[in-house]
Protein backbone atom coordinates (compact mmCIF):
# COMPACT_ATOMS: atom_id res chain seq x y z
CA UNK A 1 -35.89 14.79 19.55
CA UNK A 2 -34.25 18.08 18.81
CA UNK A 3 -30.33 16.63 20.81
CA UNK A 4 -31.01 13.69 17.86
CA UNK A 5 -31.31 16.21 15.19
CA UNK A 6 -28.80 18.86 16.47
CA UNK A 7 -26.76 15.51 16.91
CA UNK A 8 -26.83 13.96 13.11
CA UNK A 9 -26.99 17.58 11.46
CA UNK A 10 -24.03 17.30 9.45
CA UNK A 11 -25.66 13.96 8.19
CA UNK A 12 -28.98 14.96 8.09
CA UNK A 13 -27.15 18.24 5.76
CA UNK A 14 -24.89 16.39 3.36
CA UNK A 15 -28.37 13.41 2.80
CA UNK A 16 -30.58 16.65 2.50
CA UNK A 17 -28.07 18.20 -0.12
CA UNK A 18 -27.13 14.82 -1.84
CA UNK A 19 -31.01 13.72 -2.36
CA UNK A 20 -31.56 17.59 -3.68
CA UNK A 21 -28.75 17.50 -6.02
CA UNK A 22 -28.95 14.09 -7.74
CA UNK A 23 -32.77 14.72 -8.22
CA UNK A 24 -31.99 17.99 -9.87
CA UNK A 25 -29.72 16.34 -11.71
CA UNK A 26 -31.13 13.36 -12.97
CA UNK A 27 -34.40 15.82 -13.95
CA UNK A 28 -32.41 17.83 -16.00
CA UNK A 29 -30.55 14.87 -17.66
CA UNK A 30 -34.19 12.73 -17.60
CA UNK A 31 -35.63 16.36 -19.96
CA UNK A 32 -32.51 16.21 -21.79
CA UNK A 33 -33.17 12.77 -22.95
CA UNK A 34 -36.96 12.92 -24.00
CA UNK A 35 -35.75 15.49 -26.39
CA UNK A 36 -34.88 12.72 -28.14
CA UNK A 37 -37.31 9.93 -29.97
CA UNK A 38 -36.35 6.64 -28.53
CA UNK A 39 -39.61 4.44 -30.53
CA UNK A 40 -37.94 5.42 -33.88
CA UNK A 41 -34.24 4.04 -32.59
CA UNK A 42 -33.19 7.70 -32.08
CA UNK A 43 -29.96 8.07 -30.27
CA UNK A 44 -29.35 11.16 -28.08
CA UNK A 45 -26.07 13.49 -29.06
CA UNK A 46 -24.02 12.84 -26.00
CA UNK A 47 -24.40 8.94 -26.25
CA UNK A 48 -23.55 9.45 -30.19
CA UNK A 49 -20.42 11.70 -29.15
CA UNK A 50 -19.48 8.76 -26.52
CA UNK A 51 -19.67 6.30 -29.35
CA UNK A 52 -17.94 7.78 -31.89
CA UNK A 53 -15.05 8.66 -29.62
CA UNK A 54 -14.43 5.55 -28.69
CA UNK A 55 -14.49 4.11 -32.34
CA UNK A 56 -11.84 6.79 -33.15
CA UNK A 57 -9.55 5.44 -29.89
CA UNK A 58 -10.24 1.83 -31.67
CA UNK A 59 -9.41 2.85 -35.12
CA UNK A 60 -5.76 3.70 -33.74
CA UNK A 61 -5.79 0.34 -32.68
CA UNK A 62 -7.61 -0.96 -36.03
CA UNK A 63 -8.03 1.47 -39.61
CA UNK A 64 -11.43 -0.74 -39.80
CA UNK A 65 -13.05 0.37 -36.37
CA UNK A 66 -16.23 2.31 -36.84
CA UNK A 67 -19.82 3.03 -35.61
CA UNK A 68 -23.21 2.61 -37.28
CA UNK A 69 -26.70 3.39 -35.52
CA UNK A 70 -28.98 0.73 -34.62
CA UNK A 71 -31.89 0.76 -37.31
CA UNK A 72 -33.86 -1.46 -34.80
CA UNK A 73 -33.02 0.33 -31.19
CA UNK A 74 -31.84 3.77 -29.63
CA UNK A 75 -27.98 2.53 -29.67
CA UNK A 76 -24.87 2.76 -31.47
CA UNK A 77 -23.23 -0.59 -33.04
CA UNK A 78 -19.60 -0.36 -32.72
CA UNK A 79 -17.39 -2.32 -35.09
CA UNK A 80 -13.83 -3.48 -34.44
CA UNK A 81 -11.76 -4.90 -37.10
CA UNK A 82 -14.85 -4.55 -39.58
CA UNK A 83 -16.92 -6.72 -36.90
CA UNK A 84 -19.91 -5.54 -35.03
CA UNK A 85 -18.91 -6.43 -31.58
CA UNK A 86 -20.99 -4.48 -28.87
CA UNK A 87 -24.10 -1.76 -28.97
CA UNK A 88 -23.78 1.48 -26.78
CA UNK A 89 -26.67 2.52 -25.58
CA UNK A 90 -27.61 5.37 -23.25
CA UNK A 91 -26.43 3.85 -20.08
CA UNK A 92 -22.72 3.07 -21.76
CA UNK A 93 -22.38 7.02 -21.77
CA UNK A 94 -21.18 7.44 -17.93
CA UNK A 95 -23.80 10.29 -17.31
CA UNK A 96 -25.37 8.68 -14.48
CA UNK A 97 -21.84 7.93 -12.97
CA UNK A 98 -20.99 11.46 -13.74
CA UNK A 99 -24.23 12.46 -11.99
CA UNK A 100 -23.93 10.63 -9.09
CA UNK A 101 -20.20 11.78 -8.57
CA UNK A 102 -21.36 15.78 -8.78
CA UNK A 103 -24.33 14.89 -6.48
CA UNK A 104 -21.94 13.35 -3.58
CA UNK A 105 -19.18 16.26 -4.08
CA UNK A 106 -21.91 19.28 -3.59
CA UNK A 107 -22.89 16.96 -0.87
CA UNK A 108 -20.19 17.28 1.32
CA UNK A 109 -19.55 21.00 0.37
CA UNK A 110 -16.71 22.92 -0.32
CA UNK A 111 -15.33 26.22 -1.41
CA UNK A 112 -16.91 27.40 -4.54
CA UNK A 113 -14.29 27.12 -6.90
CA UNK A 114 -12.45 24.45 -5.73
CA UNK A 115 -16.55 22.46 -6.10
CA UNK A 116 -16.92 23.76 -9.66
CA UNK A 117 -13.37 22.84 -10.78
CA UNK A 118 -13.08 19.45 -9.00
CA UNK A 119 -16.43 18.68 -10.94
CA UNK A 120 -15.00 19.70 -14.39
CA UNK A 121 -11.91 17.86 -13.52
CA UNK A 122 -13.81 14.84 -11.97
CA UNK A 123 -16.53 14.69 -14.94
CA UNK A 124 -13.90 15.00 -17.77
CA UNK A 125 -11.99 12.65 -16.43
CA UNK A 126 -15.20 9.65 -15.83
CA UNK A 127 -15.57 10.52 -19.42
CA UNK A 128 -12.41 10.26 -20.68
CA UNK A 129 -11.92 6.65 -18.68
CA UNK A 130 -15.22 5.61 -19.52
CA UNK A 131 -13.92 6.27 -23.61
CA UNK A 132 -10.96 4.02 -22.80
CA UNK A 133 -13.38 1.38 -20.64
CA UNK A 134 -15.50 1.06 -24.02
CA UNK A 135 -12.83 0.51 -26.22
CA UNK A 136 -10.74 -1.81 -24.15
CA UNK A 137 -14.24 -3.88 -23.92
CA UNK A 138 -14.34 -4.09 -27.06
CA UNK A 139 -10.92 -5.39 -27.57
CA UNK A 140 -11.25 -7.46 -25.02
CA UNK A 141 -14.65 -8.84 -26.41
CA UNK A 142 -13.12 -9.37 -29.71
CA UNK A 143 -10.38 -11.91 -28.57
CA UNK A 144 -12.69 -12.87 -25.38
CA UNK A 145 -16.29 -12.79 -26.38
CA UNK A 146 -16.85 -16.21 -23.76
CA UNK A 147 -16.05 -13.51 -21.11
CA UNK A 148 -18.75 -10.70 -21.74
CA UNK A 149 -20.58 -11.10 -18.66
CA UNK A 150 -16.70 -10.99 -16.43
CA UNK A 151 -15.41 -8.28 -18.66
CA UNK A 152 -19.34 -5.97 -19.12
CA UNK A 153 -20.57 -6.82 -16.10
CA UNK A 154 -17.95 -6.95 -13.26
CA UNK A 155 -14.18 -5.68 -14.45
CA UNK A 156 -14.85 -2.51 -16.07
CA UNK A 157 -17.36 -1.06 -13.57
CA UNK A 158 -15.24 -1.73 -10.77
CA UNK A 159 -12.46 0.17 -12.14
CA UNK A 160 -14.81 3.21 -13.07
CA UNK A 161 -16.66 3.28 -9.78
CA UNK A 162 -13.34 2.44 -8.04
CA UNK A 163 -12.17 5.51 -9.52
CA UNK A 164 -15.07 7.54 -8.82
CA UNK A 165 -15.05 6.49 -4.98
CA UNK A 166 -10.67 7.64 -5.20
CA UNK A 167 -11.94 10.69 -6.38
CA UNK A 168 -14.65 11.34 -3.68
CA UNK A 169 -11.78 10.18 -1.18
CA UNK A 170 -9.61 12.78 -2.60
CA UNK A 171 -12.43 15.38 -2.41
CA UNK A 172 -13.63 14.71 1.18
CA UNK A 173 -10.12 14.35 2.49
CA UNK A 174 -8.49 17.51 0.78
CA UNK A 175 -11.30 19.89 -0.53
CA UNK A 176 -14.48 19.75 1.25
CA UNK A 177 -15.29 21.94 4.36
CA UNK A 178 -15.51 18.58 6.23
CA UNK A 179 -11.64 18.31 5.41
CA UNK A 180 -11.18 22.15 7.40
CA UNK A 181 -12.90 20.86 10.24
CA UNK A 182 -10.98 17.72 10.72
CA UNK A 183 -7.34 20.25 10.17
CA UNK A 184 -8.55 22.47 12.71
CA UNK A 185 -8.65 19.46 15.41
């Protein structure tokens, strides 16, 4: 029993460390969300910021692109070309991608700043592409709407998790102590 567990350390380390730091996470995200009063269609500030963003991308696109809340639900109604096309809710604002991505690069640990500055990078940029994935959506669902389920459900999240899996790539390959190990070989 202890060869096995000397034997899968490192794995046994980065699951330990990835399990930690998503729960962590997603507890502090989870508290920073019942700040907010979901029953009376209340809309926390970082899915707000999210939505408005985007309608300002679209409104280079269109002068009559805006956002409204919800009266009825916690989400944001986004309007393209003065029509409401698509709601953003919570889940449209890329935290739990953002999350996820943090969790797997403390996972497989690296040198302090290089961690702390790949994560800025890394979440700024989710956030930026998940900005252009809303508003190309809604483009898209304005000329396209027969396609929601192709364009919402399968295109754009395989381009923002593709790019989130290129950017752990990048981090285990050129940043993380597991890249050191494999140069010294």
């Amino acid at each position: 029993m202890k060869n096995l567990l000397f034997q899968y350390k490192p794995f046994l380390l980065f699951l330990g460390k990835f399990i930690v730091s998503y729960l962590i996470l997603t507890l502090i995200y989870q508290t920073y969300l019942n700040r907010f009063d979901a029953k009376n269609a209340e809309v926390d500030s970082f899915t707000l910021l999210v939505g408005n963003q985007s309608a300002k991308v679209l409104s280079l696109f269109d002068a009559q692109s805006y956002t409204m809340p919800h009266l009825k639900e916690p989400s944001i109604k986004l309007f393209y070309k003065g029509k409401y096309i698509s709601r953003i809710i919570e889940g449209c604002n890329a935290m739990s991608v953002i999350i996820l991505f943090i969790a797997f690069v403390v996972a497989f640990t690296g040198k302090l700043k290089n961690t702390i500055l790949f994560i800025l990078l890394g979440s700024f940029l989710i956030h930026i592409l998940n900005i252009g994935r809303i508003t190309l959506l809604c483009v898209a669902l304005y000329h396209f709407p027969q396609f929601e389920h192709l364009l919402h459900g399968v295109i754009f999240p395989l381009i923002i998790y593709g790019v989130v899996f290129l950017l752990w790539i990048i981090w285990v390959n050129n940043y993380s102590y597991y890249a050191s190990e494999i140069d010294k070989k």
